[in-house]
PDB file of N, CA and C in Angstrom:
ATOM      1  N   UNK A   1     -10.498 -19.486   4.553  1.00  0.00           N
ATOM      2  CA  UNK A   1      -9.922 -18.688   3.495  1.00  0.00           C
ATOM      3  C   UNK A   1      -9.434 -19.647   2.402  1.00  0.00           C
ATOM      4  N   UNK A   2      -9.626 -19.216   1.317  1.00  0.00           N
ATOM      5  CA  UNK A   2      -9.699 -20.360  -0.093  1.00  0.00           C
ATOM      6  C   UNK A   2      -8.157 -19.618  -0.630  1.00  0.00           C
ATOM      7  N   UNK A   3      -7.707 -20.502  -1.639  1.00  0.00           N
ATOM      8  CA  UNK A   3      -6.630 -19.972  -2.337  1.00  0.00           C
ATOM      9  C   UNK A   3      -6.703 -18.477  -2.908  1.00  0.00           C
ATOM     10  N   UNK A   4      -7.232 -18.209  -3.492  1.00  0.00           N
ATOM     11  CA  UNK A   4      -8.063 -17.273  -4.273  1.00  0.00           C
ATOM     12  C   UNK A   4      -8.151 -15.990  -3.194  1.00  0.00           C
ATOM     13  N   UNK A   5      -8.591 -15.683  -2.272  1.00  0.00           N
ATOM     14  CA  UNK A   5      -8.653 -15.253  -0.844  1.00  0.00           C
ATOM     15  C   UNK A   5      -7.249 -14.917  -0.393  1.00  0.00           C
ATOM     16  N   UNK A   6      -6.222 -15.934  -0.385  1.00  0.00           N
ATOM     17  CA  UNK A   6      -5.044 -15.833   0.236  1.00  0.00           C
ATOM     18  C   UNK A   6      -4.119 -14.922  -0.412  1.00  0.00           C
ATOM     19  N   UNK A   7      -4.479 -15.356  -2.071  1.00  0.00           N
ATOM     20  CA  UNK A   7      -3.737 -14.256  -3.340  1.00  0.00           C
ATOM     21  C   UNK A   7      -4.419 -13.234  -2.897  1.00  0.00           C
ATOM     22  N   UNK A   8      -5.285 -12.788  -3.108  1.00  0.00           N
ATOM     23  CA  UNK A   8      -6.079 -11.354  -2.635  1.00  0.00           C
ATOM     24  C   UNK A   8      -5.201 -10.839  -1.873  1.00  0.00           C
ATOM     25  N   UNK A   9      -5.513 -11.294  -0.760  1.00  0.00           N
ATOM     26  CA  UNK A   9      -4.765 -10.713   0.842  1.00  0.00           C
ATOM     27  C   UNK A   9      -3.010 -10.395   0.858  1.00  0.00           C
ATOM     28  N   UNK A  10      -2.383 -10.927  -0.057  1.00  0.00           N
ATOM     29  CA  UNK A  10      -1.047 -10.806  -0.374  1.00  0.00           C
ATOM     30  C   UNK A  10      -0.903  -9.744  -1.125  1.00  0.00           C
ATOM     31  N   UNK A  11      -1.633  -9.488  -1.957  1.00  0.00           N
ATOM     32  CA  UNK A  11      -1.749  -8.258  -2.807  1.00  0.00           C
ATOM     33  C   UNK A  11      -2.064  -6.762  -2.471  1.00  0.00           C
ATOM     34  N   UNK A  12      -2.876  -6.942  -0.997  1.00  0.00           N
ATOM     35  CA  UNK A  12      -3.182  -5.551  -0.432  1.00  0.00           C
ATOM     36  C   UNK A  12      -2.031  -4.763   0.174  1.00  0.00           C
ATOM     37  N   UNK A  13      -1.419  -5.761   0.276  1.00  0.00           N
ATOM     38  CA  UNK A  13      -0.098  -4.803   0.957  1.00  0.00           C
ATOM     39  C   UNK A  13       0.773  -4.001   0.792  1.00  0.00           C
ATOM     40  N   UNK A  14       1.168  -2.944   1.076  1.00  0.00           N
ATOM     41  CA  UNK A  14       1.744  -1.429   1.093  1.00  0.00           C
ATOM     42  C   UNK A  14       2.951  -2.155  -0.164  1.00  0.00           C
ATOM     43  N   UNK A  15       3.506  -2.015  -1.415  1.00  0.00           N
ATOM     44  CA  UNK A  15       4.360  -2.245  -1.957  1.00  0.00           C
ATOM     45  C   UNK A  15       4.304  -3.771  -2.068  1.00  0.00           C
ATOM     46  N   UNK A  16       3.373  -4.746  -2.219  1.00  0.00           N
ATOM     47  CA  UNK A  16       3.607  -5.908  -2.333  1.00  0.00           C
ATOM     48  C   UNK A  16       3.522  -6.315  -3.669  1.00  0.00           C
ATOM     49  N   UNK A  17       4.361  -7.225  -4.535  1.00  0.00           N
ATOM     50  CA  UNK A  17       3.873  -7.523  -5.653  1.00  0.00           C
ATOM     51  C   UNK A  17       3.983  -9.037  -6.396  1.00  0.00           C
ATOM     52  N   UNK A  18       3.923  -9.484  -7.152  1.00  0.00           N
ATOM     53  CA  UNK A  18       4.168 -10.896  -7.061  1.00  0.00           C
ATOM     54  C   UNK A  18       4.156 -11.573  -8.214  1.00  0.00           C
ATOM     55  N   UNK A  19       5.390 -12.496  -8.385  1.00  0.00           N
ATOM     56  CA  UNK A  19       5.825 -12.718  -9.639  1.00  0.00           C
ATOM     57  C   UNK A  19       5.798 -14.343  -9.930  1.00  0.00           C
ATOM     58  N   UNK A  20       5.106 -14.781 -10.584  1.00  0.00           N
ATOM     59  CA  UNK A  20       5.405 -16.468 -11.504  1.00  0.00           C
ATOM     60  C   UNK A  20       6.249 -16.606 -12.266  1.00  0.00           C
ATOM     61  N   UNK A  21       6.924 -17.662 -11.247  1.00  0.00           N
ATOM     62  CA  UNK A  21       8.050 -18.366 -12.352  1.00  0.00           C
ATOM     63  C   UNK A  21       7.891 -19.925 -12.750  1.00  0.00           C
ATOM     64  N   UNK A  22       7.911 -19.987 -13.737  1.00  0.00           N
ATOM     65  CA  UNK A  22       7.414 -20.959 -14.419  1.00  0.00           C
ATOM     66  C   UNK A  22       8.402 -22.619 -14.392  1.00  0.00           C
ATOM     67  N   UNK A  23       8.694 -23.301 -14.948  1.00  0.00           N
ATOM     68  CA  UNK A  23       9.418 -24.440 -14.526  1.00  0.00           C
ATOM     69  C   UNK A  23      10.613 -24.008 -14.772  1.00  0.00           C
ATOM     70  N   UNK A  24      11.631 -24.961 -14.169  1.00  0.00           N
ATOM     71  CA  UNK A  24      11.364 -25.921 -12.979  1.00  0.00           C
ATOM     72  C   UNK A  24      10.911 -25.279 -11.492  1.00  0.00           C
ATOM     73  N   UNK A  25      10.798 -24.155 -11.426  1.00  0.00           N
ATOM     74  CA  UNK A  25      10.030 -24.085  -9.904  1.00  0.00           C
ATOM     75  C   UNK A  25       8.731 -24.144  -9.922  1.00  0.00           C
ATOM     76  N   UNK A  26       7.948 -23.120 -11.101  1.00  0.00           N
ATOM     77  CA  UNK A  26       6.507 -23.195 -11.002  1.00  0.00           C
ATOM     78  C   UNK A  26       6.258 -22.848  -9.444  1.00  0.00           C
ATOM     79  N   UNK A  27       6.608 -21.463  -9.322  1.00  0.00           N
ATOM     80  CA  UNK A  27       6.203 -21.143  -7.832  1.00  0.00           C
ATOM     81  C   UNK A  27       5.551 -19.660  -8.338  1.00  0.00           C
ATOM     82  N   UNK A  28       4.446 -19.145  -6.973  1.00  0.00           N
ATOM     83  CA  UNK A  28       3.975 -17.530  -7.639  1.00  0.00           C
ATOM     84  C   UNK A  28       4.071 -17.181  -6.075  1.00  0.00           C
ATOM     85  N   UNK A  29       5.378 -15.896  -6.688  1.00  0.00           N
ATOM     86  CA  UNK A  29       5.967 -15.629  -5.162  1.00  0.00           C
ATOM     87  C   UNK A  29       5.357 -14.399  -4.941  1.00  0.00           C
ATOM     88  N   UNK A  30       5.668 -13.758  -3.480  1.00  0.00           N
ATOM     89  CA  UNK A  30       4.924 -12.001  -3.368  1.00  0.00           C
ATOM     90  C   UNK A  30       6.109 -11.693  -2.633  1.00  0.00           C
ATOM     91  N   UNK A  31       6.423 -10.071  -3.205  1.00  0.00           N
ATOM     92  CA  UNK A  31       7.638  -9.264  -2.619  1.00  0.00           C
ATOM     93  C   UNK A  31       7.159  -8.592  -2.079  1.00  0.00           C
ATOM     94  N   UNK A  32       7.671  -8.070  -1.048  1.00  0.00           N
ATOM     95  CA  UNK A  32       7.800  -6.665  -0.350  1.00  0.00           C
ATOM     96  C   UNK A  32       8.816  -6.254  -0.536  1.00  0.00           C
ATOM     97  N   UNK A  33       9.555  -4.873  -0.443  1.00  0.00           N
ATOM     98  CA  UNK A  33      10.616  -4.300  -0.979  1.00  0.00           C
ATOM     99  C   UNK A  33      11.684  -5.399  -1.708  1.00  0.00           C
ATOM    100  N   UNK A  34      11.550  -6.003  -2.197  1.00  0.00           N
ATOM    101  CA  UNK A  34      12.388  -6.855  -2.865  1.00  0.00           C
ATOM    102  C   UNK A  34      12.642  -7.923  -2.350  1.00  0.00           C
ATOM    103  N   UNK A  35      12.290  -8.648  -0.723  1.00  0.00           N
ATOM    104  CA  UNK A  35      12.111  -9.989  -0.452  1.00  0.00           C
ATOM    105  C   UNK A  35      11.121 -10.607  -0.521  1.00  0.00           C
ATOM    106  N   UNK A  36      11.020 -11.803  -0.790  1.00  0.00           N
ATOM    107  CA  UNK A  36       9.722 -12.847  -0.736  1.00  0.00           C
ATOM    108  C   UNK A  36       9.366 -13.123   0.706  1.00  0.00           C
ATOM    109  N   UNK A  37       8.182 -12.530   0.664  1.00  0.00           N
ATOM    110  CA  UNK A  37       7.355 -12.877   2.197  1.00  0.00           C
ATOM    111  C   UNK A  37       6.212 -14.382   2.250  1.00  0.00           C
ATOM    112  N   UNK A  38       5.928 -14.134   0.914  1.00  0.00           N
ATOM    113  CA  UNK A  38       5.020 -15.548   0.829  1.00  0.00           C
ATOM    114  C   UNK A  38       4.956 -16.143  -0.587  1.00  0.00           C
ATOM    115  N   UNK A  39       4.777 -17.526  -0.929  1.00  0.00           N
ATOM    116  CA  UNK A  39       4.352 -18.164  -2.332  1.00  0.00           C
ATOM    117  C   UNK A  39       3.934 -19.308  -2.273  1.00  0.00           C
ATOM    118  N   UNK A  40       3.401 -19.445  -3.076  1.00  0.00           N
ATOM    119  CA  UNK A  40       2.206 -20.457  -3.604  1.00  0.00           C
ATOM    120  C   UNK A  40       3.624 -21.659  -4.623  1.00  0.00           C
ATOM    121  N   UNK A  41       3.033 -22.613  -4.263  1.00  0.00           N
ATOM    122  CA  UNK A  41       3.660 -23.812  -5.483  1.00  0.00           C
ATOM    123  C   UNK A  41       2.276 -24.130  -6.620  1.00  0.00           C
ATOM    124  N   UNK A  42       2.984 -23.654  -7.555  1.00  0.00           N
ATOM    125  CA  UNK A  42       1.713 -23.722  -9.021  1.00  0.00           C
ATOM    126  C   UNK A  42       1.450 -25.090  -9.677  1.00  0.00           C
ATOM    127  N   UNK A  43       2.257 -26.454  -9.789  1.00  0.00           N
ATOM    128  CA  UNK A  43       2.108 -27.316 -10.169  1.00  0.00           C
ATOM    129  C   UNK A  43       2.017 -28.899  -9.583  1.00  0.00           C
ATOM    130  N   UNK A  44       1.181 -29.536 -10.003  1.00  0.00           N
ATOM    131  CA  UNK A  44       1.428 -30.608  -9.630  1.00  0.00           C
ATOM    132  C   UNK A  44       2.151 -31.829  -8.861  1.00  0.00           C
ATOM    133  N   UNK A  45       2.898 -32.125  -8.200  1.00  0.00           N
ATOM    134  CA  UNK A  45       1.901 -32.614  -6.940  1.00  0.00           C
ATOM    135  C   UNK A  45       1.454 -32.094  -5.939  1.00  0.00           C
ATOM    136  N   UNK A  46       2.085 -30.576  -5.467  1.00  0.00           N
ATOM    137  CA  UNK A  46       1.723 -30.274  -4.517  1.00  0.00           C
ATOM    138  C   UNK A  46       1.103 -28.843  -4.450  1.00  0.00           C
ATOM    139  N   UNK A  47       0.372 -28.516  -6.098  1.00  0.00           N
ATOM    140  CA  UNK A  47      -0.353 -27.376  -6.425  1.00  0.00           C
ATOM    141  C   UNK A  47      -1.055 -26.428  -5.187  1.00  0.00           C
ATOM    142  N   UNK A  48      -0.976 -25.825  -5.202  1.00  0.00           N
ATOM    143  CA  UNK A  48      -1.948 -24.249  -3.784  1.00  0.00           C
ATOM    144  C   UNK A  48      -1.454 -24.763  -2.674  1.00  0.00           C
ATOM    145  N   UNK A  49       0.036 -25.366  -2.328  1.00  0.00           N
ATOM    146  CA  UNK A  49       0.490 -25.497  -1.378  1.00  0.00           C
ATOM    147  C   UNK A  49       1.315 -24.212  -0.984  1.00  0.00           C
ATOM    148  N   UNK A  50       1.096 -23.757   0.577  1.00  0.00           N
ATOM    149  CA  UNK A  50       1.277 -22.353   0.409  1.00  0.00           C
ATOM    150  C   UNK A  50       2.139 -22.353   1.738  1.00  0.00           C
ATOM    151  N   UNK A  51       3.158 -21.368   1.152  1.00  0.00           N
ATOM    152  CA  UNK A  51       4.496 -21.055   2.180  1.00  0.00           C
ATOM    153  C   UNK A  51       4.844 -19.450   3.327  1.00  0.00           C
ATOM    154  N   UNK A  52       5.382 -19.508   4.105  1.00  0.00           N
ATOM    155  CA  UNK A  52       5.446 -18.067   4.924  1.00  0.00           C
ATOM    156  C   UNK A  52       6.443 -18.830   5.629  1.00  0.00           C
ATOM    157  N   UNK A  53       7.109 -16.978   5.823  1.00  0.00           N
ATOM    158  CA  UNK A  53       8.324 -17.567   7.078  1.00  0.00           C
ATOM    159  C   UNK A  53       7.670 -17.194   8.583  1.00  0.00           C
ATOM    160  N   UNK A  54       8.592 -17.710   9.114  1.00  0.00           N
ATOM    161  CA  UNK A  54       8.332 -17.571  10.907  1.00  0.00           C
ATOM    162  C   UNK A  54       9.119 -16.951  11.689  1.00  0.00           C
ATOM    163  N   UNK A  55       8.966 -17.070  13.418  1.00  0.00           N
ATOM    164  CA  UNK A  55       9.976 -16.744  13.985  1.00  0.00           C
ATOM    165  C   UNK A  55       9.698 -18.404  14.152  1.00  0.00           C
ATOM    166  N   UNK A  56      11.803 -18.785  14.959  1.00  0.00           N
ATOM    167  CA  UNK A  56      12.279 -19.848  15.230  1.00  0.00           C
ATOM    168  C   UNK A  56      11.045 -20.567  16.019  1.00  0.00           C
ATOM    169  N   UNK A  57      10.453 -20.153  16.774  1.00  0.00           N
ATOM    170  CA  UNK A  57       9.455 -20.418  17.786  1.00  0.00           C
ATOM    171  C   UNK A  57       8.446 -21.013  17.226  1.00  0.00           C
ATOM    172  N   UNK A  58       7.627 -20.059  16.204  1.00  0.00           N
ATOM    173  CA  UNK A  58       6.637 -20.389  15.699  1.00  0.00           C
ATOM    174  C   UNK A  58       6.609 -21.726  14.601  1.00  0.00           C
ATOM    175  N   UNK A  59       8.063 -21.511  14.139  1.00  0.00           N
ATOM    176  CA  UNK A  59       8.311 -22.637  13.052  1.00  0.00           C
ATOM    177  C   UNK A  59       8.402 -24.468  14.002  1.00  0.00           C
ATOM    178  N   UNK A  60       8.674 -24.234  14.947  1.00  0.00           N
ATOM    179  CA  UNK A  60       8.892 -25.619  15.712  1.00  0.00           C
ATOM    180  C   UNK A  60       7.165 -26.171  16.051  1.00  0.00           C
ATOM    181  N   UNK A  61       6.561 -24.932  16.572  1.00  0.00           N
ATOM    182  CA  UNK A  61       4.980 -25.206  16.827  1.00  0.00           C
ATOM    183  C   UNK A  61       4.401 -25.530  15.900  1.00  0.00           C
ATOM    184  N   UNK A  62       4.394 -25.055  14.760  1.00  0.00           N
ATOM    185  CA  UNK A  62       3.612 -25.212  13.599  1.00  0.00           C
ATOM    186  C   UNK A  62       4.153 -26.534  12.920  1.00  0.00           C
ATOM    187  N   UNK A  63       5.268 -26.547  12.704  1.00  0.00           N
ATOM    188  CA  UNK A  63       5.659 -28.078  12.474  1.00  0.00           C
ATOM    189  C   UNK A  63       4.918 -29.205  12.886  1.00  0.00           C
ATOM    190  N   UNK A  64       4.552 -29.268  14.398  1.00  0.00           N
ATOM    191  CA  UNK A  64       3.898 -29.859  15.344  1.00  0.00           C
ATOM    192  C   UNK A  64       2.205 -29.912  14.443  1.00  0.00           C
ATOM    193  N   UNK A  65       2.014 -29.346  13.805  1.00  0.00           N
ATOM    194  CA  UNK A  65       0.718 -28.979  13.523  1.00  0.00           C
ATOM    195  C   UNK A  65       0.002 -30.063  12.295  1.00  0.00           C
ATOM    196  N   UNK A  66      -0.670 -31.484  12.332  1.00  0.00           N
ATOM    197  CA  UNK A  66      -1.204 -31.651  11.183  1.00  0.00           C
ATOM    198  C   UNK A  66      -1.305 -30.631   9.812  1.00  0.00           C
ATOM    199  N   UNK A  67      -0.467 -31.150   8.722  1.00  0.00           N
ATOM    200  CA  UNK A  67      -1.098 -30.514   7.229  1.00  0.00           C
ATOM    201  C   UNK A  67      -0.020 -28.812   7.408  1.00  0.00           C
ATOM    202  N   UNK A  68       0.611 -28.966   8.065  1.00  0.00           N
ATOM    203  CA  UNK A  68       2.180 -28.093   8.275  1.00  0.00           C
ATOM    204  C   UNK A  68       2.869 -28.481   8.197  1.00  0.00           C
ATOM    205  N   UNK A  69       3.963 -28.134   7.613  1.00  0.00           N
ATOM    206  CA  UNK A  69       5.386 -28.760   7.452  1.00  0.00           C
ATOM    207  C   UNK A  69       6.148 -27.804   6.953  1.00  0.00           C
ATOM    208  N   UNK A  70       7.794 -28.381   7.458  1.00  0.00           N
ATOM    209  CA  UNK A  70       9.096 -27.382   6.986  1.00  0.00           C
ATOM    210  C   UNK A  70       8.949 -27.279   5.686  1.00  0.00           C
ATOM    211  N   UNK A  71       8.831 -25.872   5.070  1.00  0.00           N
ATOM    212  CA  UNK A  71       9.174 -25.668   3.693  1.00  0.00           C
ATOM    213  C   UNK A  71      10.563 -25.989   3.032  1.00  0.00           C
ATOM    214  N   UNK A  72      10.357 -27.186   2.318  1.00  0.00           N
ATOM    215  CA  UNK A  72      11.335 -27.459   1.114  1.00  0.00           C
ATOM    216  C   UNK A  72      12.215 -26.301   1.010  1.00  0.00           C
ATOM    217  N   UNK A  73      13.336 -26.666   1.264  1.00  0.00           N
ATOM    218  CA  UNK A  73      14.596 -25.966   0.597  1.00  0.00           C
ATOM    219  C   UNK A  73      14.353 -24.398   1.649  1.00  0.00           C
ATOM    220  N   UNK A  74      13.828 -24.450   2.240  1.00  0.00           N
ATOM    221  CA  UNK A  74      13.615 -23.089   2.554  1.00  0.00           C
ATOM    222  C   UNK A  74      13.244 -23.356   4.119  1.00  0.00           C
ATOM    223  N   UNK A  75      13.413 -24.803   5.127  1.00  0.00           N
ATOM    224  CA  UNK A  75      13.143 -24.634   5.751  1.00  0.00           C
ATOM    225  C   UNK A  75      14.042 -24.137   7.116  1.00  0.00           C
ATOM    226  N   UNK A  76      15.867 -24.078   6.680  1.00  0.00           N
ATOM    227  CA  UNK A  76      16.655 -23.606   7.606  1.00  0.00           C
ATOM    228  C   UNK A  76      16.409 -22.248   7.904  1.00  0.00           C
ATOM    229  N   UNK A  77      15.798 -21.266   6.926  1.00  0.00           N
ATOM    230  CA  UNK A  77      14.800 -20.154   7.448  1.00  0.00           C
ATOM    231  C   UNK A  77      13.673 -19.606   8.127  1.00  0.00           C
ATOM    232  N   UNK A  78      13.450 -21.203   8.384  1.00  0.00           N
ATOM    233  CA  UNK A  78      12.075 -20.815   9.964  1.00  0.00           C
ATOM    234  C   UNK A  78      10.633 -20.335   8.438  1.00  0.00           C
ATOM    235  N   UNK A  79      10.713 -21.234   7.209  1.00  0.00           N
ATOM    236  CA  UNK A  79       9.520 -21.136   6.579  1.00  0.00           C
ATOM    237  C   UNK A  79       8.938 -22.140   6.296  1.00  0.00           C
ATOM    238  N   UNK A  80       7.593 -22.220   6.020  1.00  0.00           N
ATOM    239  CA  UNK A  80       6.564 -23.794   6.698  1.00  0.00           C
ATOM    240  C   UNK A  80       5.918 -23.849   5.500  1.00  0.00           C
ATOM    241  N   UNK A  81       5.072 -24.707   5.062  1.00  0.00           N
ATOM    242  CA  UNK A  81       3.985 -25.031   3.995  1.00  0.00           C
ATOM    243  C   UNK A  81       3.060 -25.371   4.628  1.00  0.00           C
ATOM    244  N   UNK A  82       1.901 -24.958   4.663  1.00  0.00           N
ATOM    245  CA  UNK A  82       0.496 -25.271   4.410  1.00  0.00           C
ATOM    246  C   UNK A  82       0.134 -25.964   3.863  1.00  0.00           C
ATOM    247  N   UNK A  83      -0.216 -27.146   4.129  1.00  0.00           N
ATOM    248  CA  UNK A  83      -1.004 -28.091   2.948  1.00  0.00           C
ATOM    249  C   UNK A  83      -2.047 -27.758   2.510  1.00  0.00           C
ATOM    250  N   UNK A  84      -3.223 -27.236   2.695  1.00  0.00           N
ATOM    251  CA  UNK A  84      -4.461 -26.662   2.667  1.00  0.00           C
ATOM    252  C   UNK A  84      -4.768 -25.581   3.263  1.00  0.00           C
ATOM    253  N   UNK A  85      -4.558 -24.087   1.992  1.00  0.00           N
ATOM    254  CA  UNK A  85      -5.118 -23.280   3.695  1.00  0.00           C
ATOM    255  C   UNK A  85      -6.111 -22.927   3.892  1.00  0.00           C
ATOM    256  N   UNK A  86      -7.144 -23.753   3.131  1.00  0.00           N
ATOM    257  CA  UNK A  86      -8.667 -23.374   3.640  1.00  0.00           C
ATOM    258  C   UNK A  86      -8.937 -24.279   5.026  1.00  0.00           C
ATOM    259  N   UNK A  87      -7.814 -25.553   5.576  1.00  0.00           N
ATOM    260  CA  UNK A  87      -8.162 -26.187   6.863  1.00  0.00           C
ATOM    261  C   UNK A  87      -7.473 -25.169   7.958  1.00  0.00           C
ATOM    262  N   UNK A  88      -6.541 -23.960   7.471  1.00  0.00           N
ATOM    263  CA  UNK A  88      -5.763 -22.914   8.605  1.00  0.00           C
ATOM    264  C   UNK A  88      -7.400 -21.907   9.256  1.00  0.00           C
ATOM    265  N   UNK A  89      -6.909 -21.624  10.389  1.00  0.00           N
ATOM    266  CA  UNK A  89      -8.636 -20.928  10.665  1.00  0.00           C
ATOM    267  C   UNK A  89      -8.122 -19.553  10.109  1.00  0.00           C
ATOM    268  N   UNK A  90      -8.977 -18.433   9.398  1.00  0.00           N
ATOM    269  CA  UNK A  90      -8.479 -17.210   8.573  1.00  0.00           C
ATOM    270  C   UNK A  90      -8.003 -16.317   9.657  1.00  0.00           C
ATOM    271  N   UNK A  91      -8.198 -16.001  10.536  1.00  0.00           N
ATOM    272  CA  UNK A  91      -7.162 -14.744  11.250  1.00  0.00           C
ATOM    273  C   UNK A  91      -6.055 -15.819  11.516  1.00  0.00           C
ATOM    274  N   UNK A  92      -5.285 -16.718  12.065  1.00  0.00           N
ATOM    275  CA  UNK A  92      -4.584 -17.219  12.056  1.00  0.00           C
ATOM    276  C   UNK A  92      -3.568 -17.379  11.003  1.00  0.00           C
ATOM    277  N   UNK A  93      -4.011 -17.774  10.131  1.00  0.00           N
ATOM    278  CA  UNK A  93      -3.835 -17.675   8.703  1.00  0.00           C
ATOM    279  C   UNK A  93      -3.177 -16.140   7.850  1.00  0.00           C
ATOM    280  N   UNK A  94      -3.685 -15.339   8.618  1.00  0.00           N
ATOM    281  CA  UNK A  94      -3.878 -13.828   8.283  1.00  0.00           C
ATOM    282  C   UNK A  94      -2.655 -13.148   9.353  1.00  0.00           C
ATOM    283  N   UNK A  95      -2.359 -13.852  10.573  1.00  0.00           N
ATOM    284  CA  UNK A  95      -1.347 -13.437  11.427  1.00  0.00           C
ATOM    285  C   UNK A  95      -0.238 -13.909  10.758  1.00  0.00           C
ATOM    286  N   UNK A  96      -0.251 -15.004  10.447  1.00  0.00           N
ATOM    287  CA  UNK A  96       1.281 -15.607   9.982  1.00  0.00           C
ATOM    288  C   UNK A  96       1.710 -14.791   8.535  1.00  0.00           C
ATOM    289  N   UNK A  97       0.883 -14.501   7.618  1.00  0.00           N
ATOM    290  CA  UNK A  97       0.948 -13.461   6.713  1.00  0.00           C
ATOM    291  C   UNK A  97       1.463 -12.527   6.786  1.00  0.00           C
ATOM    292  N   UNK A  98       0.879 -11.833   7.667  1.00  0.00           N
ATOM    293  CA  UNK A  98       1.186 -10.441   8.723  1.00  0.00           C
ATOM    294  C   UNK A  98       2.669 -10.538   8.378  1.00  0.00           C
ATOM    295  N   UNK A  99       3.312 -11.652   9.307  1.00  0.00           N
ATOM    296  CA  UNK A  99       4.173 -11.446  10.187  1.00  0.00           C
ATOM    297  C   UNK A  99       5.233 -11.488   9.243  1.00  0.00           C
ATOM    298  N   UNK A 100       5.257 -12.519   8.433  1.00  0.00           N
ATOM    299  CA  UNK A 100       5.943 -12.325   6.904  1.00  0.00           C
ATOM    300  C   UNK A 100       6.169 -11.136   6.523  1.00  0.00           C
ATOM    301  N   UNK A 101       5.012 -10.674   5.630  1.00  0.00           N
ATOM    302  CA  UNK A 101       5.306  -9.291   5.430  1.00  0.00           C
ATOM    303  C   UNK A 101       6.059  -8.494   6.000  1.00  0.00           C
ATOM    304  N   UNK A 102       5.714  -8.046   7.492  1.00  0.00           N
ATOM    305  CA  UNK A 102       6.755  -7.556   8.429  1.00  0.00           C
ATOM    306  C   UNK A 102       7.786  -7.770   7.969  1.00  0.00           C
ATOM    307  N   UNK A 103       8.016  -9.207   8.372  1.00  0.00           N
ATOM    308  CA  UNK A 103       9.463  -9.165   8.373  1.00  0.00           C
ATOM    309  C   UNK A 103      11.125  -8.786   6.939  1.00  0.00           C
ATOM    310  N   UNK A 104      10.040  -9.199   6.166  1.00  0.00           N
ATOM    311  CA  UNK A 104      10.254  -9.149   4.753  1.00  0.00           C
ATOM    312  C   UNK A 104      10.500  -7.139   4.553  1.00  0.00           C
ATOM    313  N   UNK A 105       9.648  -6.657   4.865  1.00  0.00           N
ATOM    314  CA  UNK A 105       9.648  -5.452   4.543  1.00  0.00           C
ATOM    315  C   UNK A 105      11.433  -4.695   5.598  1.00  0.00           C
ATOM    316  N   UNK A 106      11.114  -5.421   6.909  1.00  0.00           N
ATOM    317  CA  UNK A 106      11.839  -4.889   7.759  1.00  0.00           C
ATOM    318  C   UNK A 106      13.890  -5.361   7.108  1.00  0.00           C
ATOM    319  N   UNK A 107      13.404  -6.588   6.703  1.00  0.00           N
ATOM    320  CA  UNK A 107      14.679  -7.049   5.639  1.00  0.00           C
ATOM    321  C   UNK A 107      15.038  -6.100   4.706  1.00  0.00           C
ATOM    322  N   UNK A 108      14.263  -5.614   4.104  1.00  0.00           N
ATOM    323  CA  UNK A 108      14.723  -4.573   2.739  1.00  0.00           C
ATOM    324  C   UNK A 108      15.175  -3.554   3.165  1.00  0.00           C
ATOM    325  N   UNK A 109      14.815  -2.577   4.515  1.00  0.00           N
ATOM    326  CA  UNK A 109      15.005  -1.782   4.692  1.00  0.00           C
ATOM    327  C   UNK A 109      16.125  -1.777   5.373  1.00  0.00           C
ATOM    328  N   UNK A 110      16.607  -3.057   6.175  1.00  0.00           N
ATOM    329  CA  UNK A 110      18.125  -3.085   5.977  1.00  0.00           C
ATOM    330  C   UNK A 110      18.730  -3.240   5.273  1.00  0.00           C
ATOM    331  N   UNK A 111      18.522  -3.704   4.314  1.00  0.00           N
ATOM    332  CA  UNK A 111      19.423  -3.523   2.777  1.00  0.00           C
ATOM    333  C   UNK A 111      19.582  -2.517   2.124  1.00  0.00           C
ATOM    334  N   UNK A 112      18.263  -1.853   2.144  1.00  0.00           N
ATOM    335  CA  UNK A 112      18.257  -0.068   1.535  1.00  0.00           C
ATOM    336  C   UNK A 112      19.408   0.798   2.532  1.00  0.00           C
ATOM    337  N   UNK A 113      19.679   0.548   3.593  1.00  0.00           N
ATOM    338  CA  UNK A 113      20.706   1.312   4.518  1.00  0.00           C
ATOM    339  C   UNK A 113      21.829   1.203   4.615  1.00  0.00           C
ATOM    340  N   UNK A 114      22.011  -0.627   4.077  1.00  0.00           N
ATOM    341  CA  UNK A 114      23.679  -0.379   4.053  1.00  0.00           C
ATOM    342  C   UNK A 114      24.033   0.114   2.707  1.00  0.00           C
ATOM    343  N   UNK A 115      23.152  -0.004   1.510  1.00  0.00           N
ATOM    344  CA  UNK A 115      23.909   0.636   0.168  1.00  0.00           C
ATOM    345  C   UNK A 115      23.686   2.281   0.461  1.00  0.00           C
ATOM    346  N   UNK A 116      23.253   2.664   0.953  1.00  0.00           N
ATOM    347  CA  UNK A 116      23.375   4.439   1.293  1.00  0.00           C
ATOM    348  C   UNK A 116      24.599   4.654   1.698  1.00  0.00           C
TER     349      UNK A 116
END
């Protein structure tokens, strides 16, 4: 799965949408009900480097993983970077997505409940 592919697949999702912000982050993030489940870093040095959160579990394994690593600033949240994700195999790739989303969605909807 190519960059291009990965944006696609972020986009199909029930309420997903996704916003570029330009410097100093230069990141292009995707929401589900109002949390970020996944984003891309847009500039230079570490351009189509691509992020998702985890469970605690998955974040220690994947760490372990050549061309994975704790996401910058974001990694006391159990979220990883991809160095390449055309070297991730695509359902794999497509689970950890998943699971984001999930969780992201399942986040909002506790937030939508306590302001009721």
């Amino acid at each position: 799965m190519d960059v291009a592919a990965v944006k696609e697949h972020c986009c199909r999702y029930p309420g997903a949408s996704s916003k570029l912000y330009g410097p100093p982050s230069n990141v292009l993030v995707y929401y589900a009900g109002g949390k970020k489940f996944a984003y891309f870093k847009t500039s230079e040095p570490e351009q189509w480097r691509f992020s998702v959160r985890t469970t605690p579990e998955y974040f220690l394994a994947l760490t372990d993983v050549p061309g994975i690593k704790p996401a910058r600033y974001m990694a006391r949240f159990h979220w990883v970077t991809i160095v390449d994700v055309g070297a991730v195999p695509t359902d794999y790739l497509i689970d950890l997505i998943d699971w984001s989303y999930t969780k992201a969605v399942a986040r909002s909807s506790k937030a939508s409940r306590r302001h009721e």
